[in-house]
C-alpha atoms as a PDB file:
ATOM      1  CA  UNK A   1      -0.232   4.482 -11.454  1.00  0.00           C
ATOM      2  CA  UNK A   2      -1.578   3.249  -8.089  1.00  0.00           C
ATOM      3  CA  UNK A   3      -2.882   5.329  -5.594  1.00  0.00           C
ATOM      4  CA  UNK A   4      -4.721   5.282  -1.969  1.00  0.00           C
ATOM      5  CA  UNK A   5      -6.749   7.430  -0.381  1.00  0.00           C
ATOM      6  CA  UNK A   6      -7.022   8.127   3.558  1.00  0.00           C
ATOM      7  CA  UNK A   7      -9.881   9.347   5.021  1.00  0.00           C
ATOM      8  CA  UNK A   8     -11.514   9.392   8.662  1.00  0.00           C
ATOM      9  CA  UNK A   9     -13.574   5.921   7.798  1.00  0.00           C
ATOM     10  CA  UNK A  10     -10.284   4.162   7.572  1.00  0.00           C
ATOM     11  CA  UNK A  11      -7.970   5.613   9.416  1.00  0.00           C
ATOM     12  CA  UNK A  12      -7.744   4.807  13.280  1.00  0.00           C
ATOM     13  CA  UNK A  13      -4.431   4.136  14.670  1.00  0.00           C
ATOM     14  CA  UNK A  14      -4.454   3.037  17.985  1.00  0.00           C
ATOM     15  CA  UNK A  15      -1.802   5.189  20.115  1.00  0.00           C
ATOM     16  CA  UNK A  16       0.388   2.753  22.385  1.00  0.00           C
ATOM     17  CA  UNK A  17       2.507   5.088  24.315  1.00  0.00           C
ATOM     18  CA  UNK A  18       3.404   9.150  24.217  1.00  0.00           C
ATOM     19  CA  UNK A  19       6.807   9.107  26.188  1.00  0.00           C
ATOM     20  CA  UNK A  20       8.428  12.844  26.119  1.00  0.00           C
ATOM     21  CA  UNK A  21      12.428  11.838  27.519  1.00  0.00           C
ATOM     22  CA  UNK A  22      13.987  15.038  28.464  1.00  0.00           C
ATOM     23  CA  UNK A  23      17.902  14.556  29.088  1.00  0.00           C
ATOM     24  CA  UNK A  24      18.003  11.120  30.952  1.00  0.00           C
ATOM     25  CA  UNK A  25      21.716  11.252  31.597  1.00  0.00           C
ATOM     26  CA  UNK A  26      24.382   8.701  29.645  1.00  0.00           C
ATOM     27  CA  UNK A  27      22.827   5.510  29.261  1.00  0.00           C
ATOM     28  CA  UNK A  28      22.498   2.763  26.377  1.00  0.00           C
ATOM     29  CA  UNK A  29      19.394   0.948  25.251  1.00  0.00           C
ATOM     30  CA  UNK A  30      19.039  -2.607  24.339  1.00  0.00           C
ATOM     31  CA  UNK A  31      19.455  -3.908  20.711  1.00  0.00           C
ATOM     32  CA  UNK A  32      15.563  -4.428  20.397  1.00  0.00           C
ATOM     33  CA  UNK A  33      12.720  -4.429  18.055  1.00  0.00           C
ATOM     34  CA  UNK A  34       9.063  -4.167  17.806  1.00  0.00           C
ATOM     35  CA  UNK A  35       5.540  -5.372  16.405  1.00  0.00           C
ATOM     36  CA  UNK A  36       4.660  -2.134  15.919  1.00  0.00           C
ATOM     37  CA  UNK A  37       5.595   1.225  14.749  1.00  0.00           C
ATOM     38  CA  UNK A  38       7.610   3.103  16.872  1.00  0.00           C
ATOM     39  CA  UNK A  39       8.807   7.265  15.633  1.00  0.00           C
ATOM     40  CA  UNK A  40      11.707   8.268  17.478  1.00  0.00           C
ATOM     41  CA  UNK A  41      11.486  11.986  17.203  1.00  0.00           C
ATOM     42  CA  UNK A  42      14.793  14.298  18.258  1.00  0.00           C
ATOM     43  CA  UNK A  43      13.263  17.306  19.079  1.00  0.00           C
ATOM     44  CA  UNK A  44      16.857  18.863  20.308  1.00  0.00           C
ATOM     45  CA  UNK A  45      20.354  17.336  20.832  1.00  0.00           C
ATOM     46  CA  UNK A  46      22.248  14.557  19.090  1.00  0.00           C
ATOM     47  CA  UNK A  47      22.709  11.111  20.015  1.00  0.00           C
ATOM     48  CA  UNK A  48      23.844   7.746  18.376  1.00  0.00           C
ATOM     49  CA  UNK A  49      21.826   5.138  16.917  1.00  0.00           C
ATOM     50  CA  UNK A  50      22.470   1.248  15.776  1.00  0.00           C
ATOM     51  CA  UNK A  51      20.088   0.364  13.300  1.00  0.00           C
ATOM     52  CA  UNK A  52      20.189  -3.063  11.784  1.00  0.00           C
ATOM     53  CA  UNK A  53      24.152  -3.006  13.318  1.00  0.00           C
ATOM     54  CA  UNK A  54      24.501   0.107  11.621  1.00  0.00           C
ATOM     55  CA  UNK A  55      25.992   3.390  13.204  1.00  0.00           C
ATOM     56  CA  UNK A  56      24.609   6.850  12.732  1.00  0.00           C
ATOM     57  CA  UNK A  57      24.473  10.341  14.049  1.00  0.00           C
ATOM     58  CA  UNK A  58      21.241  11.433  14.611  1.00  0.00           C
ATOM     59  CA  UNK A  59      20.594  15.055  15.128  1.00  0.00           C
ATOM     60  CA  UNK A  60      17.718  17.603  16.029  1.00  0.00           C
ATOM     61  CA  UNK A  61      15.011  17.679  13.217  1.00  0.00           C
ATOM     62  CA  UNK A  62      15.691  13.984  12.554  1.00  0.00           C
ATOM     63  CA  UNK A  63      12.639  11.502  12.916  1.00  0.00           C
ATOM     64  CA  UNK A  64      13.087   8.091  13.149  1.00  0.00           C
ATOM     65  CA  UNK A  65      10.601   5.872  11.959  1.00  0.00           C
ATOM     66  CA  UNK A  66      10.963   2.151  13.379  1.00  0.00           C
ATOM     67  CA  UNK A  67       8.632  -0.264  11.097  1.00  0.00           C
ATOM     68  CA  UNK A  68       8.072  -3.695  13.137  1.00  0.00           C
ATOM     69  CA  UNK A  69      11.108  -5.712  13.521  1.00  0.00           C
ATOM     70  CA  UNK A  70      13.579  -3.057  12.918  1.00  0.00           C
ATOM     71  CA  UNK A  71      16.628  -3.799  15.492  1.00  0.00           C
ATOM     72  CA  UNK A  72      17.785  -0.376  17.076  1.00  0.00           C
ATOM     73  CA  UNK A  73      19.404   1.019  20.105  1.00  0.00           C
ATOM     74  CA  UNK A  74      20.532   4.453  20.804  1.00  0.00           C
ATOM     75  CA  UNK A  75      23.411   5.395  23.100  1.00  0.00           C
ATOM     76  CA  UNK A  76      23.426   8.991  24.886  1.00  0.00           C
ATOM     77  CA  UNK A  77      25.940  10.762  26.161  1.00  0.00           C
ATOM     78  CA  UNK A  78      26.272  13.358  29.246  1.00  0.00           C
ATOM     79  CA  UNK A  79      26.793  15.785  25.871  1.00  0.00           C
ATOM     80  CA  UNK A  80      23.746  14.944  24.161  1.00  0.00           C
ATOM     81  CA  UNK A  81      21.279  16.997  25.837  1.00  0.00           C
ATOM     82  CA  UNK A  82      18.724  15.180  24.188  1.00  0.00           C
ATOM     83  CA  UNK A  83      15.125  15.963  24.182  1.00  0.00           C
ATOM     84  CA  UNK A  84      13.171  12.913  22.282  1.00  0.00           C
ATOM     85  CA  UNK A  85       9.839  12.439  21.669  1.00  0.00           C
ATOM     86  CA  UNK A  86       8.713   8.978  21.293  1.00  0.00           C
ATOM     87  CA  UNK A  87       5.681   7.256  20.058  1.00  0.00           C
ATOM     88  CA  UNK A  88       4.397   3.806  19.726  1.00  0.00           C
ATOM     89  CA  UNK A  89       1.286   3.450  17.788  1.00  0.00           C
ATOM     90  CA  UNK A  90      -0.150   0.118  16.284  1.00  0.00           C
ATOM     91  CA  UNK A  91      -3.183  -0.600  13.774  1.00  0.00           C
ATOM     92  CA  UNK A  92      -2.031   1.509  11.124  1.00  0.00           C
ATOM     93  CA  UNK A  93      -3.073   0.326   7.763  1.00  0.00           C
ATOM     94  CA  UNK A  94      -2.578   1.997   4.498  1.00  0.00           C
ATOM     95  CA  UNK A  95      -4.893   0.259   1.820  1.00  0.00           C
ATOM     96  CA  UNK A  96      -1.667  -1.906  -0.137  1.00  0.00           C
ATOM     97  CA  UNK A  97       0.330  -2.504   2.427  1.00  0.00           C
ATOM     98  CA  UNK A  98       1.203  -4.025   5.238  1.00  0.00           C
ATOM     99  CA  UNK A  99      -0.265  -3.849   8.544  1.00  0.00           C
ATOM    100  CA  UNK A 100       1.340  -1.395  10.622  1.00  0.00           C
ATOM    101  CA  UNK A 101       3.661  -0.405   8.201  1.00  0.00           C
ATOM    102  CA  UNK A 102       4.519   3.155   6.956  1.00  0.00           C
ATOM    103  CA  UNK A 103       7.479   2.697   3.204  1.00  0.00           C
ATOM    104  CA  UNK A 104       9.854   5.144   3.447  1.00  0.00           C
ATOM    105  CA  UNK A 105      12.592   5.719   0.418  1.00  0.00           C
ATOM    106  CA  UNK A 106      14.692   3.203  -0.029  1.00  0.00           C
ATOM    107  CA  UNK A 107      13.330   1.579   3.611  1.00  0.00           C
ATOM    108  CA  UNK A 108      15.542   4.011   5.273  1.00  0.00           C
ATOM    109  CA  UNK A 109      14.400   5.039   9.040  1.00  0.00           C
ATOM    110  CA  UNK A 110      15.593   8.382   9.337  1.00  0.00           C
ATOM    111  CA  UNK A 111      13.484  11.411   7.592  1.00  0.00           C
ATOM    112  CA  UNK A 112      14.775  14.933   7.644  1.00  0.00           C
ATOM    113  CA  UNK A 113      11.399  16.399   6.755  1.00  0.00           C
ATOM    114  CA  UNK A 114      11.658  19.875   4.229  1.00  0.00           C
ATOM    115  CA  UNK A 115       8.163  21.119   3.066  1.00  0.00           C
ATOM    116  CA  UNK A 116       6.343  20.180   6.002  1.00  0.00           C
ATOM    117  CA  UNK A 117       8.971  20.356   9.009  1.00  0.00           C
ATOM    118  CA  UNK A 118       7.653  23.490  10.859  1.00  0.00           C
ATOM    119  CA  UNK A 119       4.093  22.180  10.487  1.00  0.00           C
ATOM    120  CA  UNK A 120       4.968  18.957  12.141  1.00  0.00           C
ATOM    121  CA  UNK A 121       7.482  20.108  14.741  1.00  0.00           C
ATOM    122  CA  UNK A 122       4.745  22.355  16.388  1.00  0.00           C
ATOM    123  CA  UNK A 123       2.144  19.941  16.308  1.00  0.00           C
ATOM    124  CA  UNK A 124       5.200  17.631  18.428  1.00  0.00           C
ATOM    125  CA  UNK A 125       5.230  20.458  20.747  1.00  0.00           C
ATOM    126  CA  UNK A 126       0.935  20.455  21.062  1.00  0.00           C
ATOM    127  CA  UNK A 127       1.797  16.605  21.862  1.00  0.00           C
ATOM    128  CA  UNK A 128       4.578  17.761  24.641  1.00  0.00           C
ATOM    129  CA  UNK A 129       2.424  20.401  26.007  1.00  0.00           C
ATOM    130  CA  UNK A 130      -0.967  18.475  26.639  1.00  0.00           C
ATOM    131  CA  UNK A 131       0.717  15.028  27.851  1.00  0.00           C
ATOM    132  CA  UNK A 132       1.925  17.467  30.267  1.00  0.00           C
ATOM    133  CA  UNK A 133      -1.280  19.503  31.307  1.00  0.00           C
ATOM    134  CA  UNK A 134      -3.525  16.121  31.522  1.00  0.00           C
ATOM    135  CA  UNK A 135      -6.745  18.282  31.297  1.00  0.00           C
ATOM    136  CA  UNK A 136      -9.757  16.712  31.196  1.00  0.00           C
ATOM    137  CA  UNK A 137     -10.063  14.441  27.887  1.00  0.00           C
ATOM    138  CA  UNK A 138      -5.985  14.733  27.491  1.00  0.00           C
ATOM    139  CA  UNK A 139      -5.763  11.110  25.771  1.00  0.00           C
ATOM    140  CA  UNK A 140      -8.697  12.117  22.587  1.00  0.00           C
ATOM    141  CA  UNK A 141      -6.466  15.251  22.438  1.00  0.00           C
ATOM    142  CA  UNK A 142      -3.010  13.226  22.127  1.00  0.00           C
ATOM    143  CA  UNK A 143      -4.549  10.422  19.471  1.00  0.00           C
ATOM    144  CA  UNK A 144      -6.026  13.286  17.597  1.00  0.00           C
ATOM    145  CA  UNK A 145      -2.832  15.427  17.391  1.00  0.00           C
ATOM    146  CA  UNK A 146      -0.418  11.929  16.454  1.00  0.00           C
ATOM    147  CA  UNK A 147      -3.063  11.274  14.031  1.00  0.00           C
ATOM    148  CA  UNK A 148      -2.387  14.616  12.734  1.00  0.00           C
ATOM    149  CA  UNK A 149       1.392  13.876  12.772  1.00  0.00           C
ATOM    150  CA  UNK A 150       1.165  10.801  10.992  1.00  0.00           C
ATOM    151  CA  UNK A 151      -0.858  12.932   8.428  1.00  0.00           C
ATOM    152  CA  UNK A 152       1.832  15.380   8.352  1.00  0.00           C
ATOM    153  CA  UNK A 153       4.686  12.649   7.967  1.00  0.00           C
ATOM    154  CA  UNK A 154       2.678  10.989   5.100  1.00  0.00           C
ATOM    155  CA  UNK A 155       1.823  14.011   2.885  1.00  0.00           C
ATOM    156  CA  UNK A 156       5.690  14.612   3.297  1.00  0.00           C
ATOM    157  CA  UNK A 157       6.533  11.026   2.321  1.00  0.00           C
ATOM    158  CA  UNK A 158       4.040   9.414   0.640  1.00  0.00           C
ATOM    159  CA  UNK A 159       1.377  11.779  -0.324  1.00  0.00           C
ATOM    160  CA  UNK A 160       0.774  14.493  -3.248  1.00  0.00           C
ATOM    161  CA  UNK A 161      -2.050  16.669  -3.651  1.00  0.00           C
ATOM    162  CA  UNK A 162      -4.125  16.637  -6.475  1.00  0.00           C
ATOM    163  CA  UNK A 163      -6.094  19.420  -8.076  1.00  0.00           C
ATOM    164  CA  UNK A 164      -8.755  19.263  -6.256  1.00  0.00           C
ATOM    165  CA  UNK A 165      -6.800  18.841  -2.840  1.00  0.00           C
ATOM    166  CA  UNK A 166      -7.514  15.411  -2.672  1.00  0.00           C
ATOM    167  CA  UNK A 167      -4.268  13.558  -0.833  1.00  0.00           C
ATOM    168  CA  UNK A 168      -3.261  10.444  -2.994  1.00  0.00           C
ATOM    169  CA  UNK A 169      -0.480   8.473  -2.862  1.00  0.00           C
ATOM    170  CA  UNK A 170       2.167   7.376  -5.554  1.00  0.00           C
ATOM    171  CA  UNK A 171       4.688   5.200  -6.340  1.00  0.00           C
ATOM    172  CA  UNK A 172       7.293   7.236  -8.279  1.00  0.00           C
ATOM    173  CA  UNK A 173       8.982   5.841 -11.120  1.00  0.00           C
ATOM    174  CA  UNK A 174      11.956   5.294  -9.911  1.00  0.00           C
ATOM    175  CA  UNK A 175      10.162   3.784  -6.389  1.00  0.00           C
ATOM    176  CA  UNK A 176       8.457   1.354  -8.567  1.00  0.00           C
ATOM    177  CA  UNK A 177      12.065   0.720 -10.407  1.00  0.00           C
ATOM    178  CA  UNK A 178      13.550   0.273  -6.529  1.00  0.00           C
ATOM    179  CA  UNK A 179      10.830  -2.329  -5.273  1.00  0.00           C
ATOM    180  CA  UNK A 180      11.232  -4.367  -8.528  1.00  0.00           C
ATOM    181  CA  UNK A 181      14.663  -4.818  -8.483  1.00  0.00           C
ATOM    182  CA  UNK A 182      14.525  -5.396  -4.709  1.00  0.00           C
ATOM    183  CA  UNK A 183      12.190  -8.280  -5.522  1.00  0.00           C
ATOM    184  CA  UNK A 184      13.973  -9.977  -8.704  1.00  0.00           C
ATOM    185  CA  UNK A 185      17.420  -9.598  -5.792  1.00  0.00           C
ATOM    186  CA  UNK A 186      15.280 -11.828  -3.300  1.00  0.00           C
ATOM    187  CA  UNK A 187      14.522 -14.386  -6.377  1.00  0.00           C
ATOM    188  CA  UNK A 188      17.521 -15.121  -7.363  1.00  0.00           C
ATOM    189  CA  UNK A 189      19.694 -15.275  -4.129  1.00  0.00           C
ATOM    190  CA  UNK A 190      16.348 -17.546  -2.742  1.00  0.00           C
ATOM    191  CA  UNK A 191      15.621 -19.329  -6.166  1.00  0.00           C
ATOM    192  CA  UNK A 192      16.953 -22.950  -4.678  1.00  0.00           C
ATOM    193  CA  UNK A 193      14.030 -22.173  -1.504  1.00  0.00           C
ATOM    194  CA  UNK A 194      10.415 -22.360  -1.717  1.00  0.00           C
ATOM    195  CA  UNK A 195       9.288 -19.122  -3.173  1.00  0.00           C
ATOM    196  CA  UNK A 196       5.573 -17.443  -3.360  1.00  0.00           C
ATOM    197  CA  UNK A 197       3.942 -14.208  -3.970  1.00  0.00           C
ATOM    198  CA  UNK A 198       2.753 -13.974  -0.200  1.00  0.00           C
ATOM    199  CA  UNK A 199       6.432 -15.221   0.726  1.00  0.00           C
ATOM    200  CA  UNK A 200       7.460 -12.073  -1.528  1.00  0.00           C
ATOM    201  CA  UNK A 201       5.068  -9.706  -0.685  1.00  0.00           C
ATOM    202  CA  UNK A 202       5.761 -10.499   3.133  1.00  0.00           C
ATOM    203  CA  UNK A 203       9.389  -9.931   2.434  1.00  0.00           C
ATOM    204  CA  UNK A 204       8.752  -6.512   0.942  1.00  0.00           C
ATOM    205  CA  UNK A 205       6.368  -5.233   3.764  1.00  0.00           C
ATOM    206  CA  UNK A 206       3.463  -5.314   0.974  1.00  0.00           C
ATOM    207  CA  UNK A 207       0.789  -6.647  -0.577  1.00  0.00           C
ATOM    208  CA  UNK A 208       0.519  -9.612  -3.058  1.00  0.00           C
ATOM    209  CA  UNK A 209      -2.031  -7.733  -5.229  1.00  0.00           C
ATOM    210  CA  UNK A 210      -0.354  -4.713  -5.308  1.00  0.00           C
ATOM    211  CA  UNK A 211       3.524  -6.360  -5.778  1.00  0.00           C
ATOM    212  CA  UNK A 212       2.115  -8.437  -8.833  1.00  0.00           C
ATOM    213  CA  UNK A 213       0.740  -5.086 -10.530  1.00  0.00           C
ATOM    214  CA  UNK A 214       4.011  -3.192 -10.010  1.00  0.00           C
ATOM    215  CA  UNK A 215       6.019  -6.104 -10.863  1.00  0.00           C
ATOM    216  CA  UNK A 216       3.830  -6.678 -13.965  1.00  0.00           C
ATOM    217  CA  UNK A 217       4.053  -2.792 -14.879  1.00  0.00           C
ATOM    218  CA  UNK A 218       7.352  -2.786 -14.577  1.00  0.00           C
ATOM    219  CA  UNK A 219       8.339  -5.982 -16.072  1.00  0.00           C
ATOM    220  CA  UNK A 220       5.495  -6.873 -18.410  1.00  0.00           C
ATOM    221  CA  UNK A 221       5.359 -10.791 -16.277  1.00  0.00           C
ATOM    222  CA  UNK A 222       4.264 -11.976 -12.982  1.00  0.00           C
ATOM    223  CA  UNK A 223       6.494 -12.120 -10.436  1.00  0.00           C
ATOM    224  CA  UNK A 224       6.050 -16.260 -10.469  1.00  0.00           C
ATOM    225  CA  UNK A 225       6.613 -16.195 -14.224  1.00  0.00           C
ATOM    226  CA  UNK A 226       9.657 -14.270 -13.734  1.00  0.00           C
ATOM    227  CA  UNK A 227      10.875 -16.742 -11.038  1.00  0.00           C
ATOM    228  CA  UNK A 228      10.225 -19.604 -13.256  1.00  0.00           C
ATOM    229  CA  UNK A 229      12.386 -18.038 -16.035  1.00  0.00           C
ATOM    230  CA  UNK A 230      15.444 -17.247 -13.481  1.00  0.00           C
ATOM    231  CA  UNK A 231      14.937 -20.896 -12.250  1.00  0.00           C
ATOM    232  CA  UNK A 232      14.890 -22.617 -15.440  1.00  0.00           C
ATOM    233  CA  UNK A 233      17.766 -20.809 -16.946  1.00  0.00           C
ATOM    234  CA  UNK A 234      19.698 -21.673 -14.011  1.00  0.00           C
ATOM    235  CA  UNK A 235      18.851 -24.772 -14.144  1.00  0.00           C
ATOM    236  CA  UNK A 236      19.656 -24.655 -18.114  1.00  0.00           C
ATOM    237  CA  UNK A 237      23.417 -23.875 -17.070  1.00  0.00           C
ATOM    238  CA  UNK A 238      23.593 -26.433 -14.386  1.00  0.00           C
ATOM    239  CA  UNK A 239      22.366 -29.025 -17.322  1.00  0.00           C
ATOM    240  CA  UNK A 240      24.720 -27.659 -19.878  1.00  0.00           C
ATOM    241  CA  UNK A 241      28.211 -26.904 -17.952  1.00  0.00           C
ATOM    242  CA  UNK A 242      27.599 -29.174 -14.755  1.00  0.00           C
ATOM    243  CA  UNK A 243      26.404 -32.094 -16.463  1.00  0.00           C
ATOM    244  CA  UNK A 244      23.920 -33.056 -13.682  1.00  0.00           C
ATOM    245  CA  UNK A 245      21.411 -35.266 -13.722  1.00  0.00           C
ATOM    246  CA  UNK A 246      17.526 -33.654 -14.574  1.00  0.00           C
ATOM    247  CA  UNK A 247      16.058 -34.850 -11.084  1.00  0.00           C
ATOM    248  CA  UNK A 248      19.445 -32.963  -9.473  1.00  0.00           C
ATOM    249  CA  UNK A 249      19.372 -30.449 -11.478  1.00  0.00           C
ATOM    250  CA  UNK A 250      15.267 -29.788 -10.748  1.00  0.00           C
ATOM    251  CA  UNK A 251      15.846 -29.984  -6.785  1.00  0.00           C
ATOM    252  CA  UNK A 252      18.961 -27.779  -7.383  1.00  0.00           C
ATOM    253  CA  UNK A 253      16.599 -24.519  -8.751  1.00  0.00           C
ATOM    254  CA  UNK A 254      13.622 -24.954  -6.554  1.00  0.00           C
ATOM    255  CA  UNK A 255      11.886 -28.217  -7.829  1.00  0.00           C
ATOM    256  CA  UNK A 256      11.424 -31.367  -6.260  1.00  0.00           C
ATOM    257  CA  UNK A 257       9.505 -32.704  -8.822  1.00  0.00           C
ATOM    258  CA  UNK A 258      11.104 -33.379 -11.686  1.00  0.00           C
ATOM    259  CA  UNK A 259       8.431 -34.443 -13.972  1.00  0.00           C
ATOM    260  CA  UNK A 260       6.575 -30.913 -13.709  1.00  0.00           C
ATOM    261  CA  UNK A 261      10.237 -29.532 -13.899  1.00  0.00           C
ATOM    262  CA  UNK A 262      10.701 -31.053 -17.168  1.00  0.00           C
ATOM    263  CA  UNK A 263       7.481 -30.127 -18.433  1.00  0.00           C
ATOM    264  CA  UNK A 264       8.451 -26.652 -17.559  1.00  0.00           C
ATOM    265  CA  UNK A 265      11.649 -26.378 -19.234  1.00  0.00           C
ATOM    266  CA  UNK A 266      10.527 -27.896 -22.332  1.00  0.00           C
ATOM    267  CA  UNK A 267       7.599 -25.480 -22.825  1.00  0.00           C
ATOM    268  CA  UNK A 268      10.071 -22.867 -22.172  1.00  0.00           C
ATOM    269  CA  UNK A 269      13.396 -24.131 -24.733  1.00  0.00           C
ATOM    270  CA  UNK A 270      11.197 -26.310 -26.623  1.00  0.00           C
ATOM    271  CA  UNK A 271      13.600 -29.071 -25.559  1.00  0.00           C
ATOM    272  CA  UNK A 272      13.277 -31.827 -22.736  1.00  0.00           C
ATOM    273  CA  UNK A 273      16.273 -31.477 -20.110  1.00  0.00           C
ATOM    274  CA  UNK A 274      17.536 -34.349 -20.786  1.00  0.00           C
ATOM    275  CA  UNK A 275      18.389 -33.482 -24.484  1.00  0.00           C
ATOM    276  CA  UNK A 276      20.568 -30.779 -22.921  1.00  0.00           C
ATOM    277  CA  UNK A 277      23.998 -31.724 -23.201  1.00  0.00           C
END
């Protein structure tokens, strides 16, 4: 099992923006995106969000938590009476992953918090309240309190506490089960493409070290080893049912050499490709 620490050496987001929207009227957003993280928080109201072209209802308690490139737009109504709280923030790194990325189950952006929701809703309103006061040293007091938040949001998400209080995180089995069979979906509907680990990791919002140890937990072979066997065996049936030639049937799978195709297959089936028939 895998797990990363935080502590104050590492950890120093940098806050982009504190913007506390108080009822702004009907109005629509754009269908945008960003390059960093963005939490939408509804302290109050309802409104409607499209997220990745899909529609949802998003109610008080609800935080939204827009990784980079995440299309979204939200459209409010004269009923909403929406009260939103959002932040930008931007160097966040979690040793594992991705810069300025936080993994949420299943990728999903909305988080309906339970053991940790009064904790983090009152240190929104510390946020509200000293934007609003600008006393003297307001912005340490805002980065220290979203830093606090994102502390919050991670022992909620991410984080368990160990005997000794220490906050880890962890993969759970069935997290680890998700990610792998996220990765072996992106192999074989991309099999035909060029394919590597950093193409795979980048695709999963992680890193290659830490994809090839899941992956090889999970699966017992590399995640290139696995994408040789799905391209070989496709390549197998292409030989057997299609009939195609071996250089055809090499560039068809991924290869556009055909002699270090062949070589692979036949250490594989013990057979060269063109004794497939």
């Amino acid at each position: 099992m895998c797990y990363t620490g935080i502590s104050a050496q590492s950890f120093n987001p940098q806050i982009l923006y504190v913007f506390d929207a108080v009822n702004r009227g009907a109005m629509e957003t754009q269908y945008h995106s960003h390059d960093f993280i963005e939490l939408s928080i509804i302290i109050d109201g309802f409104v409607e969000y499209n997220i990745e072209k899909e529609c949802m209802m998003i109610n008080k308690g609800d935080i939204l938590l827009f990784n980079p490139g995440v299309y979204h737009r939200e459209f409010i109504t004269e009923e909403s009476d929406l009260h939103e709280l959002h932040i930008g923030i931007t160097n966040f790194r979690l040793e594992g992953f991705k810069k300025n990325f936080i993994l949420t189950k299943d990728n999903f952006p909305v988080i309906r918090l339970k053991r940790h929701a009064e904790e983090f809703f009152n240190c929104c309103n510390d946020i509200i309240e000293e934007q609003k006061n600008n006393a003297l040293g307001y912005d340490l007091v805002l980065k220290a309190l979203v830093m606090k938040l994102l502390v919050i949001l991670l022992r909620e998400t991410h984080f368990k506490e160990s005997v000794k209080n220490t906050v880890k995180y962890s993969f759970e089995s069935t997290d680890k089960q998700n990610l792998v069979k996220s990765i072996i979906d992106f192999m074989n509907e991309n099999y035909m493409n060029e394919i590597s680990l950093d193409k795979i990791a980048k695709n999963m919002y992680l890193s290659p070290v830490y994809i090839s140890k899941i992956f090889k937990e999970e699966t017992g072979d590399s995640p290139i080893n696995y994408l040789i066997k799905i391209r070989l065996e496709k390549a197998k049936a292409l030989l057997e049912m299609e009939r195609l030639p071996v250089k055809l049937a090499a560039k068809s799978v991924g290869y556009e050499d055909a002699y270090y195709f062949s070589k692979l297959f036949k250490k594989y089936y013990g057979v060269s490709p063109s004794k497939v028939s």
